[in-house]
C-alpha atoms as a PDB file:
ATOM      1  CA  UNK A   1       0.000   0.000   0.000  1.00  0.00           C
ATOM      2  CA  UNK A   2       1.078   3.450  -0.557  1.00  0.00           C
ATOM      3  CA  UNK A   3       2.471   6.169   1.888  1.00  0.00           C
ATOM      4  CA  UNK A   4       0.403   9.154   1.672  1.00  0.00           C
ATOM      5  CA  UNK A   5       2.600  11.946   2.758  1.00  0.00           C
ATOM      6  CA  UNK A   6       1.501  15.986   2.692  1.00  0.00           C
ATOM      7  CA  UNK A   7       4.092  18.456   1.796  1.00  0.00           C
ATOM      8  CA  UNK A   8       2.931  21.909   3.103  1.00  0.00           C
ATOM      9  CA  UNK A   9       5.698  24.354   2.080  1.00  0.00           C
ATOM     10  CA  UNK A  10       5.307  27.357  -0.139  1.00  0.00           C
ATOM     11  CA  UNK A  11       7.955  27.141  -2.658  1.00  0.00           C
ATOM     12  CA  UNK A  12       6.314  25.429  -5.541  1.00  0.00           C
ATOM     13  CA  UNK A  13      10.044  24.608  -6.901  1.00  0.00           C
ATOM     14  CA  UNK A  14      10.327  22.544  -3.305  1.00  0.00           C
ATOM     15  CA  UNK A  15       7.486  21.092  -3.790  1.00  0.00           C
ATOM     16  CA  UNK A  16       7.862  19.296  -6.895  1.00  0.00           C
ATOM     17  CA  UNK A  17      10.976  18.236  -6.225  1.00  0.00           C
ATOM     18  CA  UNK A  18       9.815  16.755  -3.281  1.00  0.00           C
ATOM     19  CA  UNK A  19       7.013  15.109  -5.288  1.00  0.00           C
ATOM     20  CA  UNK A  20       8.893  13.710  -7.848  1.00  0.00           C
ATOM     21  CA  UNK A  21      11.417  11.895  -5.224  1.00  0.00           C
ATOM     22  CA  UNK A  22       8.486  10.818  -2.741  1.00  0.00           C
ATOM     23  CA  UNK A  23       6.641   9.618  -5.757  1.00  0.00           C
ATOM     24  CA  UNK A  24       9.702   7.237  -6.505  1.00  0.00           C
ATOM     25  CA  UNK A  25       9.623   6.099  -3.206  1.00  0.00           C
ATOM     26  CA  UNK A  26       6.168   4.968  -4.101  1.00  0.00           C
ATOM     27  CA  UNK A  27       4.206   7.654  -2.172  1.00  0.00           C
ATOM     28  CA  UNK A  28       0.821   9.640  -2.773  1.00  0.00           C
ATOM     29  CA  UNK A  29       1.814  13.249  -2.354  1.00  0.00           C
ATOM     30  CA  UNK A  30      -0.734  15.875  -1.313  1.00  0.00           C
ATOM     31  CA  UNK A  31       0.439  19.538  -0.989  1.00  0.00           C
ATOM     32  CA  UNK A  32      -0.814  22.906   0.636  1.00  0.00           C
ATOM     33  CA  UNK A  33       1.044  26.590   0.352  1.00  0.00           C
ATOM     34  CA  UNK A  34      -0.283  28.066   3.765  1.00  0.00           C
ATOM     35  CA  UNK A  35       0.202  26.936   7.520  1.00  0.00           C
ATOM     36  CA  UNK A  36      -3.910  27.622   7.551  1.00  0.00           C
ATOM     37  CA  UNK A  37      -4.610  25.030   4.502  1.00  0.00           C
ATOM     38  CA  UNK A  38      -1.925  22.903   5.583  1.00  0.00           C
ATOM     39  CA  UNK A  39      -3.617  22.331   9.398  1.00  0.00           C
ATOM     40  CA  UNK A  40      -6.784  21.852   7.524  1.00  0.00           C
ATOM     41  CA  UNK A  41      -5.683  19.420   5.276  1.00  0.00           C
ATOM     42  CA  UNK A  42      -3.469  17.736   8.236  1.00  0.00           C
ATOM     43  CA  UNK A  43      -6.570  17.346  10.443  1.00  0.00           C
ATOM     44  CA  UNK A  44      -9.043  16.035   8.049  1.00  0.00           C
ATOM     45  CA  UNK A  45      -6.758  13.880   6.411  1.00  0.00           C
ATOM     46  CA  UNK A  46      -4.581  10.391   6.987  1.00  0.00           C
ATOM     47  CA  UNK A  47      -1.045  10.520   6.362  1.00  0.00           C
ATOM     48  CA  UNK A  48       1.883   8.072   7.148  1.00  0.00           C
ATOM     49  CA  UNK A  49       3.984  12.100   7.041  1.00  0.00           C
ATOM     50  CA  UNK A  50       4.166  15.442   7.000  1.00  0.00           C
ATOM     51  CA  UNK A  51       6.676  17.528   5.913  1.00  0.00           C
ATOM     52  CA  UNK A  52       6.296  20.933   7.130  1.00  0.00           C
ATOM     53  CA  UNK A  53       7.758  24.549   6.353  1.00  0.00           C
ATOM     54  CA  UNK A  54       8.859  26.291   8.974  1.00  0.00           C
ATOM     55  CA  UNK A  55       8.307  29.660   6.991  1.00  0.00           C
ATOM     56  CA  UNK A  56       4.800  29.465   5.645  1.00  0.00           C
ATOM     57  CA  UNK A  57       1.980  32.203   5.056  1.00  0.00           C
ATOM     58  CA  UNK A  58      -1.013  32.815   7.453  1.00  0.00           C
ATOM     59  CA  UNK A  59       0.576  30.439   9.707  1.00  0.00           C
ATOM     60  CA  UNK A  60       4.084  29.247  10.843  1.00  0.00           C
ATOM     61  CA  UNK A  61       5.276  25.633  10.793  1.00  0.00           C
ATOM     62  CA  UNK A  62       5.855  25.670  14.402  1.00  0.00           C
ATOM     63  CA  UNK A  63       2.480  26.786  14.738  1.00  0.00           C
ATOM     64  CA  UNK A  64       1.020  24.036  12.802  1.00  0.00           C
ATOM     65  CA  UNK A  65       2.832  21.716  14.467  1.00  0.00           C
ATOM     66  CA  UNK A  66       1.679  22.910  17.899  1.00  0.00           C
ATOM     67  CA  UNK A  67      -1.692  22.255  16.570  1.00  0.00           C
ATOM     68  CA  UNK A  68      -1.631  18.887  15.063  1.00  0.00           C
ATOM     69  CA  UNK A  69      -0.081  17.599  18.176  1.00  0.00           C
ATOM     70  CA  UNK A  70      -2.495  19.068  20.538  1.00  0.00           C
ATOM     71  CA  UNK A  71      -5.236  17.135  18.807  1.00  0.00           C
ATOM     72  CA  UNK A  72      -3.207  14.160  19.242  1.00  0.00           C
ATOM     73  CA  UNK A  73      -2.509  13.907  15.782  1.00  0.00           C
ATOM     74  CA  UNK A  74       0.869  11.276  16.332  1.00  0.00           C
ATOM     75  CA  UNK A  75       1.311  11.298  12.062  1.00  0.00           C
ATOM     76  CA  UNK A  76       5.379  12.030  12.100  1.00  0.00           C
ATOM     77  CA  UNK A  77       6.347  15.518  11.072  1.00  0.00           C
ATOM     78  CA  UNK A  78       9.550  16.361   9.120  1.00  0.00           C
ATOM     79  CA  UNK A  79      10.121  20.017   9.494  1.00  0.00           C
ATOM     80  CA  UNK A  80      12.020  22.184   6.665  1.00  0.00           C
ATOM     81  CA  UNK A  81      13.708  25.549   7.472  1.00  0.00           C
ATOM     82  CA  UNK A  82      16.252  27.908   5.869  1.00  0.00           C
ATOM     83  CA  UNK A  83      17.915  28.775   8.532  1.00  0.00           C
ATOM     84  CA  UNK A  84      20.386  26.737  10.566  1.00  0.00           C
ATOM     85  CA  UNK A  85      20.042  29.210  13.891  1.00  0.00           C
ATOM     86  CA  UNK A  86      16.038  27.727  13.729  1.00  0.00           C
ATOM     87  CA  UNK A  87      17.237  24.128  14.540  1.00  0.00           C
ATOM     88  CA  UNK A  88      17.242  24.155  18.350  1.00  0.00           C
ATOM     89  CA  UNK A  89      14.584  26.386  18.562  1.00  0.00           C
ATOM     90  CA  UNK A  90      12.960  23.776  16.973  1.00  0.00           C
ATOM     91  CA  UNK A  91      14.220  21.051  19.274  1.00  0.00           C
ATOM     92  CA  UNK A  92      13.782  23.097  22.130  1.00  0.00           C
ATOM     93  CA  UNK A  93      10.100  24.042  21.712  1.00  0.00           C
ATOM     94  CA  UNK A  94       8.839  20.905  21.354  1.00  0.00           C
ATOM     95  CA  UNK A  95       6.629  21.362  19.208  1.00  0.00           C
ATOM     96  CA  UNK A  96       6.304  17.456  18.303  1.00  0.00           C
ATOM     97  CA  UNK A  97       8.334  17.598  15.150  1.00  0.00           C
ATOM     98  CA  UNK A  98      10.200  14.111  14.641  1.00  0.00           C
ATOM     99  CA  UNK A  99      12.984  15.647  12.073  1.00  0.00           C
ATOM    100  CA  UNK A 100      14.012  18.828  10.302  1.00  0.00           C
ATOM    101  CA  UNK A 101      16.397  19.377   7.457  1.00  0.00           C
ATOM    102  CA  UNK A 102      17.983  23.105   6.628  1.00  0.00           C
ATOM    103  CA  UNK A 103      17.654  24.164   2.775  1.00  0.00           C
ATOM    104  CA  UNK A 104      19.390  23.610   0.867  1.00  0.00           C
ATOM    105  CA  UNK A 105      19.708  20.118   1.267  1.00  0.00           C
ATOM    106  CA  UNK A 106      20.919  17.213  -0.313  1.00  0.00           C
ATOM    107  CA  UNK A 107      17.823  14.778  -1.714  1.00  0.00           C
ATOM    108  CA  UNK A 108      19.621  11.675  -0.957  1.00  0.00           C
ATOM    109  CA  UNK A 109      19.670  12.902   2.802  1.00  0.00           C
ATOM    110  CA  UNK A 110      16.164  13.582   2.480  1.00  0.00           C
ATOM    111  CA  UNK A 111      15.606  10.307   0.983  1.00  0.00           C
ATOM    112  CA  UNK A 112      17.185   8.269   3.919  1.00  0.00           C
ATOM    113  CA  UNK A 113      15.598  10.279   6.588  1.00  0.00           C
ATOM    114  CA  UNK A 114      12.108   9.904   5.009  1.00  0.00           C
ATOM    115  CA  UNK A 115      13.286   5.885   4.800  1.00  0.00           C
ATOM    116  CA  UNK A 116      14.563   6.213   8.322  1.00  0.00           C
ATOM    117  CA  UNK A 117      11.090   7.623   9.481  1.00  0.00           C
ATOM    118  CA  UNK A 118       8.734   4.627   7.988  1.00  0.00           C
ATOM    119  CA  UNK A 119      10.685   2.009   9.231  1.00  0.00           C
ATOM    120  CA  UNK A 120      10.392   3.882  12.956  1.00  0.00           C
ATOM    121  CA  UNK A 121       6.856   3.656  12.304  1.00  0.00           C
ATOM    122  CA  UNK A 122       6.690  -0.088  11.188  1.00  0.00           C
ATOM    123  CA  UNK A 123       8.604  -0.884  14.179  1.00  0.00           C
ATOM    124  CA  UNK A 124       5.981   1.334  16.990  1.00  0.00           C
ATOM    125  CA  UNK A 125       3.209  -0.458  14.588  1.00  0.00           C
ATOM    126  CA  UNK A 126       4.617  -3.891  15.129  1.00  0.00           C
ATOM    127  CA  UNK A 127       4.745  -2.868  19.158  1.00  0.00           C
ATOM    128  CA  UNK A 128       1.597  -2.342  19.061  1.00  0.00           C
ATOM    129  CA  UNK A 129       0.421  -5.306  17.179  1.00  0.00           C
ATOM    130  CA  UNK A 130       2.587  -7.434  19.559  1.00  0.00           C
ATOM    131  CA  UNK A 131       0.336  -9.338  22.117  1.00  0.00           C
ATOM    132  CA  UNK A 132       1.813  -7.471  25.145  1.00  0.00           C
ATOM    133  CA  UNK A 133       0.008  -3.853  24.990  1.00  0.00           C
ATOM    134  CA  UNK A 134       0.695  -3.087  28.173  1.00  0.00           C
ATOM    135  CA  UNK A 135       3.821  -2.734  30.003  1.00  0.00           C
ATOM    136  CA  UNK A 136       4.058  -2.596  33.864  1.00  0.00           C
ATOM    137  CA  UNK A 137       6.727  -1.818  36.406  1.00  0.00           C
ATOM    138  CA  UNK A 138       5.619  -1.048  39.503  1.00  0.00           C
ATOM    139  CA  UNK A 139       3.163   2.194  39.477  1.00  0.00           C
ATOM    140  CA  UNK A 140       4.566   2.632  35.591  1.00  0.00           C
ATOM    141  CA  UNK A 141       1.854   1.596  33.026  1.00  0.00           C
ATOM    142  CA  UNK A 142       2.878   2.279  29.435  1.00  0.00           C
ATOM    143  CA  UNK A 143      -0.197   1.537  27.511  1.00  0.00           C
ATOM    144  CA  UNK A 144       1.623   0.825  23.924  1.00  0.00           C
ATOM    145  CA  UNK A 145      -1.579   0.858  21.830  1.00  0.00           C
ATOM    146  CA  UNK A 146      -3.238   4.092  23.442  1.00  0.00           C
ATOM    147  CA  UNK A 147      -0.038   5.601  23.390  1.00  0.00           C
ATOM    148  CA  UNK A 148      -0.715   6.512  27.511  1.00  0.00           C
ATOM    149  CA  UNK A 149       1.607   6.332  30.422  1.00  0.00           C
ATOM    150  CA  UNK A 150       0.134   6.538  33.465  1.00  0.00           C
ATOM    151  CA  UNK A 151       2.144   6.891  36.784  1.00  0.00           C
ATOM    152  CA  UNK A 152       0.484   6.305  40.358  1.00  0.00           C
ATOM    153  CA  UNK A 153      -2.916   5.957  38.172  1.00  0.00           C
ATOM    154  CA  UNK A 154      -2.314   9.529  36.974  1.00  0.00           C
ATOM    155  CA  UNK A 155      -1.891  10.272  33.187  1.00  0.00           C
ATOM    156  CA  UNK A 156       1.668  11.408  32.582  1.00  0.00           C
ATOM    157  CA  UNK A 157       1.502  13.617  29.574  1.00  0.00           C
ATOM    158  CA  UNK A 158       4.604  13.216  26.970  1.00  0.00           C
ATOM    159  CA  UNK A 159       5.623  14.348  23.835  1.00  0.00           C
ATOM    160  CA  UNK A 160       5.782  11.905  21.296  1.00  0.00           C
ATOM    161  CA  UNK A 161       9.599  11.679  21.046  1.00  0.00           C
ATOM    162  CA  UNK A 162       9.266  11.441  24.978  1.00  0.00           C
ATOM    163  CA  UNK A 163       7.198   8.212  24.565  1.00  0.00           C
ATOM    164  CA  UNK A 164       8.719   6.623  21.766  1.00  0.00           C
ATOM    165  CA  UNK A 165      12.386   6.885  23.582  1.00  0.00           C
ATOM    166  CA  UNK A 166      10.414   5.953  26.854  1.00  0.00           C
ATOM    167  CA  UNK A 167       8.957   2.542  24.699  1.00  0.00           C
ATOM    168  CA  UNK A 168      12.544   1.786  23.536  1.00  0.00           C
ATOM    169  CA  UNK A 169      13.695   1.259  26.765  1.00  0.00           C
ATOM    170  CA  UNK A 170      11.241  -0.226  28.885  1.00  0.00           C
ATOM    171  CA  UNK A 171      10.619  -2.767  26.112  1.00  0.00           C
ATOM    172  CA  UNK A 172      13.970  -3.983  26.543  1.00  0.00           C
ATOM    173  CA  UNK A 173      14.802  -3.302  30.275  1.00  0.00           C
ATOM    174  CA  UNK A 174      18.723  -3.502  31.674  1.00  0.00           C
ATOM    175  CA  UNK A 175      19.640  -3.584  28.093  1.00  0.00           C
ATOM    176  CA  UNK A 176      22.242  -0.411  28.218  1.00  0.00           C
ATOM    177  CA  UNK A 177      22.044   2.215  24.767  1.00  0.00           C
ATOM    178  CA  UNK A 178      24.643   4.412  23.710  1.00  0.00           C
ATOM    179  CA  UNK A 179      23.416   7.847  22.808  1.00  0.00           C
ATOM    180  CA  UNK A 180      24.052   7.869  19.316  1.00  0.00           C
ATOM    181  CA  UNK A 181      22.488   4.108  19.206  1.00  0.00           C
ATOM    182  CA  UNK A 182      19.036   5.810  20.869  1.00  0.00           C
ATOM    183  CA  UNK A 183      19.407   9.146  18.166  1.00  0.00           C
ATOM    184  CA  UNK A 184      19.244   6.571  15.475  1.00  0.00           C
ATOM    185  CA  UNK A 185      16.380   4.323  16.882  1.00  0.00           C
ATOM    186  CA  UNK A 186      14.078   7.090  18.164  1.00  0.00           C
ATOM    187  CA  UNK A 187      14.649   9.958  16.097  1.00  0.00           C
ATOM    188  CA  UNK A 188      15.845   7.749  12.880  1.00  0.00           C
ATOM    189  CA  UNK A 189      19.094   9.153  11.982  1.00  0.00           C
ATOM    190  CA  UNK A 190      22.809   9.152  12.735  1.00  0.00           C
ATOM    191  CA  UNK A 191      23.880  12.745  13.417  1.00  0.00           C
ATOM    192  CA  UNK A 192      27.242  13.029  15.031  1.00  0.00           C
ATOM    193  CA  UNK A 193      27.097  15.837  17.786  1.00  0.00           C
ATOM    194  CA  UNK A 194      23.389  15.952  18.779  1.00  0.00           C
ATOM    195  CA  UNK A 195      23.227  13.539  21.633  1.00  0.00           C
ATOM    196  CA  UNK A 196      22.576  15.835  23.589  1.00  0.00           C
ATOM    197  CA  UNK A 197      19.205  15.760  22.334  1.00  0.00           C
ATOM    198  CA  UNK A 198      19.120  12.516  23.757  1.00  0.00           C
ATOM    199  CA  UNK A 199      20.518  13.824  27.029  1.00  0.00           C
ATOM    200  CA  UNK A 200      17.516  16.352  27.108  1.00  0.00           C
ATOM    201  CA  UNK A 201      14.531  14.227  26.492  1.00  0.00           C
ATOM    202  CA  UNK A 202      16.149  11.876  29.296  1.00  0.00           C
ATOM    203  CA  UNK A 203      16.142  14.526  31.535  1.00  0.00           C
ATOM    204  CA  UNK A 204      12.373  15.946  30.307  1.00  0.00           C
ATOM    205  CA  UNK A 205      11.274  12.537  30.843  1.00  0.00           C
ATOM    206  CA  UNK A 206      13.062  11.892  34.658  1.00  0.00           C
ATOM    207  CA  UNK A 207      11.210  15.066  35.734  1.00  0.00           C
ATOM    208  CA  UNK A 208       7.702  13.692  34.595  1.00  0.00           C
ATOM    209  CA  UNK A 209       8.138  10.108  36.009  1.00  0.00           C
ATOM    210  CA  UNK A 210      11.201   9.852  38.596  1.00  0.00           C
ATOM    211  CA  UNK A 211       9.895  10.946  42.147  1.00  0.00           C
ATOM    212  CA  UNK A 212      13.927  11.629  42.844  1.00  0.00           C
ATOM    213  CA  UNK A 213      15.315  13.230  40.088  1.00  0.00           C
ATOM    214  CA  UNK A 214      19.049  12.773  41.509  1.00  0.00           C
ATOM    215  CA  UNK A 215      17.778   9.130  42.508  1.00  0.00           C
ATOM    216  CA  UNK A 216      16.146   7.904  39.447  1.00  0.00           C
ATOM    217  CA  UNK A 217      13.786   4.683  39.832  1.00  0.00           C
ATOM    218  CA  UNK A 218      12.761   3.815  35.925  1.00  0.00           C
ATOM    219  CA  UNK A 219      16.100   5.310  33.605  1.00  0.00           C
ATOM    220  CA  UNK A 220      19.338   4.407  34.965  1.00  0.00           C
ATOM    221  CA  UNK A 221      22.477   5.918  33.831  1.00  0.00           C
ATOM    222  CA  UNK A 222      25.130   3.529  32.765  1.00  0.00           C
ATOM    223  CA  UNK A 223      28.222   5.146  33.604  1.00  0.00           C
ATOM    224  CA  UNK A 224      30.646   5.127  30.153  1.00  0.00           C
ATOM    225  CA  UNK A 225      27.867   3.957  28.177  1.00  0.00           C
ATOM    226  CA  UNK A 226      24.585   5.943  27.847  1.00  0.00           C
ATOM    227  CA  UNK A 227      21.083   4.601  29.855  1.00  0.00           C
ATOM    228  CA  UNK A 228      19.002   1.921  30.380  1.00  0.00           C
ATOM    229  CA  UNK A 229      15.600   1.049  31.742  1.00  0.00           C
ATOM    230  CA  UNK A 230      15.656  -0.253  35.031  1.00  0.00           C
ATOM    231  CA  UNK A 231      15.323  -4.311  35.253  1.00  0.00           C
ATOM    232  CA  UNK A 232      14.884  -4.539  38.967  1.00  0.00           C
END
């Protein structure tokens, strides 16, 4: 079955080149030249991606992004800018996007992230499909399906980055990941020199579930190495 994947960006030059590259990756492509259509088209419609504009008319990519994920919209969301300085603003808002890429950039990058971001999405699907749902530690429910974490019966509410590095690790507790190893399995790419992304959604995610930051219960540190998911 084909990927249906919108492109909302307002270059129309962008646009068909993206087209003509997702088409070969046998993809339906849907466009919009406004953040306003774009949102519109995002919420009524099913996509396996978006790839998003940070620079768009009416309404800016970060603000479209904002809005798909507060209506729990979990469709991954590749996010395009011109300028480099925009990349950890990006990161640092959290607004939900998954990836970005700076323009100009090269098509056989964009190719492998795009790649890199459906097999992430086979693999959550094939979580989800597994019999175990559910996983439990303690007062830690991680409802796989539902995409819910409650803690002490209380919803914990997480990005989706947050969860999908948080499903990673409890799925496979004591098992120890580097931080470049976790970069390329959550976020679906080997960059050299962003682990500290990694570092920050570790530390985002100890503050929402860890009653002891400085004591952590659920993500361990392994010293050397990178973390793991407690298997005690």
């Amino acid at each position: 079955m084909k990927k249906q994947v919108l492109v909302v960006e307002d270059d129309p030059d962008i646009v068909e080149l993206l087209r003509i590259h997702l088409e070969d990756l046998e993809c339906d492509v849907y466009s919009a030249m406004t953040g306003t259509s774009g949102l519109e088209m995002a919420e009524k419609g099913k996509y396996d991606l978006i790839i998003l504009d940070l620079m768009l008319p009416e309404l800016d990519g970060l603000e479209v992004c904002r809005s798909i994920r507060a209506q729990k919209v979990y469709t991954p969301v590749m996010m395009l800018t011109a300028r480099v300085e925009e990349i950890d603003k990006i990161i640092g808002l959290e607004t939900g996007a998954d990836d970005y890429m700076t323009k100009p950039f090269s098509v056989r990058e964009f190719i492998s992230r795009v790649k890199a971001i459906f097999r992430r999405v086979n693999m959550i699907k094939e979580q989800i499909l597994a019999p175990k749902k559910i996983l439990h530690f303690h007062d830690l429910n991680i409802d796989l399906e539902k995409r819910k974490v409650m803690l002490h019966n209380k919803n914990i509410a997480l990005t989706p980055k947050e969860f999908d590095l948080l499903v990673l690790m409890a799925s496979h507790p004591g098992r120890s990941y580097k931080r470049d190893e976790l970069l390329n399995l959550v976020w679906g790419y080997e960059f050299s020199g962003y682990e500290h992304t990694v570092n920050s959604h570790v530390n985002r995610l100890r503050a929402k579930l860890e009653p002891d930051v400085s004591n952590p219960k659920y993500i361990l540190t392994t010293w050397g190495i990178g973390y793991k998911f407690n298997d005690e």
